[in-house]
Protein backbone atom coordinates (compact mmCIF):
# COMPACT_ATOMS: atom_id res chain seq x y z
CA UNK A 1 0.00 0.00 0.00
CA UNK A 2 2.92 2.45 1.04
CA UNK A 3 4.21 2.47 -2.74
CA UNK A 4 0.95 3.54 -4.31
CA UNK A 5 1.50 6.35 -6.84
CA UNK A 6 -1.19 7.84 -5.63
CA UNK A 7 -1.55 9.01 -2.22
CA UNK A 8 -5.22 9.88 -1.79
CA UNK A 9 -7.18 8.52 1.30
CA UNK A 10 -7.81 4.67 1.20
CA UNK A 11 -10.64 3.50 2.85
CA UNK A 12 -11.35 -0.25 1.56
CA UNK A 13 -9.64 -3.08 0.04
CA UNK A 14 -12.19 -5.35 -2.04
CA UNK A 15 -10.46 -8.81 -3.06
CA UNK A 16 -12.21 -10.72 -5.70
CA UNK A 17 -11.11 -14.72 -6.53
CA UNK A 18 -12.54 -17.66 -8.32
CA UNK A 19 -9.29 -19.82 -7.50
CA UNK A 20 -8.03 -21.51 -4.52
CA UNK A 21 -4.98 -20.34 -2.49
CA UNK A 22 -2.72 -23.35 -3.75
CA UNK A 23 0.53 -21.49 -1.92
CA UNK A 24 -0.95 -21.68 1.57
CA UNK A 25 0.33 -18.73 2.41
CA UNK A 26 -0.20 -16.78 6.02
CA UNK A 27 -1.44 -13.87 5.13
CA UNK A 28 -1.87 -12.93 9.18
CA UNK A 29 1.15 -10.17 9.24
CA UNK A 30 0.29 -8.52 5.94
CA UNK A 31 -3.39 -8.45 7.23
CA UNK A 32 -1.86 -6.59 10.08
CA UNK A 33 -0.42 -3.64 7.97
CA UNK A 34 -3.41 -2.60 7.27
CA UNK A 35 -3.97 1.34 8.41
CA UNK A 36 -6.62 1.32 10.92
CA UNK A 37 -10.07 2.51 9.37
CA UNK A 38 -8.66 0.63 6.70
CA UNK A 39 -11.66 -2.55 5.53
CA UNK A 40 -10.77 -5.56 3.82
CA UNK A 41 -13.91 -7.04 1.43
CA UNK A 42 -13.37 -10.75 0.29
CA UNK A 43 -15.84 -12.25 -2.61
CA UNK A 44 -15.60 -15.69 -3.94
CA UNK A 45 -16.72 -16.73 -6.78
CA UNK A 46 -18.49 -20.30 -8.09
CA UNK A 47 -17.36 -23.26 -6.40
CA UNK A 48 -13.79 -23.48 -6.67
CA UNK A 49 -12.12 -20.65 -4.07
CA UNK A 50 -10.55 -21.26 -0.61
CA UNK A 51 -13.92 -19.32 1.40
CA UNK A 52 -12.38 -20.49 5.09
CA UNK A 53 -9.40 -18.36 3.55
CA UNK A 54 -11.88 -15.18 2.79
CA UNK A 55 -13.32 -15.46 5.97
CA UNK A 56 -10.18 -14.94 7.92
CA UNK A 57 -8.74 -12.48 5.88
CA UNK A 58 -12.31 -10.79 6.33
CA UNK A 59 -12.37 -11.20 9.41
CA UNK A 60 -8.86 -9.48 9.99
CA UNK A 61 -9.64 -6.76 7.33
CA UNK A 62 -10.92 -3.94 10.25
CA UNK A 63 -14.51 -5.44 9.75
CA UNK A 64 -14.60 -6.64 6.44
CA UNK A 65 -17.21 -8.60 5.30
CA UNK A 66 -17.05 -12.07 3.12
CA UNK A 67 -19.68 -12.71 0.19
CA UNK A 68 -20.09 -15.51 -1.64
CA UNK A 69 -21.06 -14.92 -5.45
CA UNK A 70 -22.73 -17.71 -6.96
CA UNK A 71 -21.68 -17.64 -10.69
């Protein structure tokens, strides 16, 4: 976020997938760098994403919210 071009107010993140997280990755600490204020939206789409993964990373996003998209 810090090398945006652009530094106008952010206010929400909105992270759209129709694929599964095949890295496993621990996304805990980078959910943690997010400025306070600062909400994380998750949406899955169709069958195929990791939603247990969009929850938490919802649930860590300042009061994001998860939504499932049925395609």
């Amino acid at each position: 976020l810090g090398d945006r071009q652009t530094k106008n107010s952010l206010s929400a993140i909105f992270l759209l997938t129709d694929g599964r997280d095949n890295d496993r990755h621990d996304y805990t600490q980078l959910m943690q760098t997010l400025p306070s204020g600062v909400q994380c939206h998750t949406f899955g789409y169709g069958p195929d994403h990791t939603a247990s993964l969009l929850v938490r990373l919802a649930e860590q996003g300042n009061g994001g919210t998860f939504t499932y998209i049925v395609s």
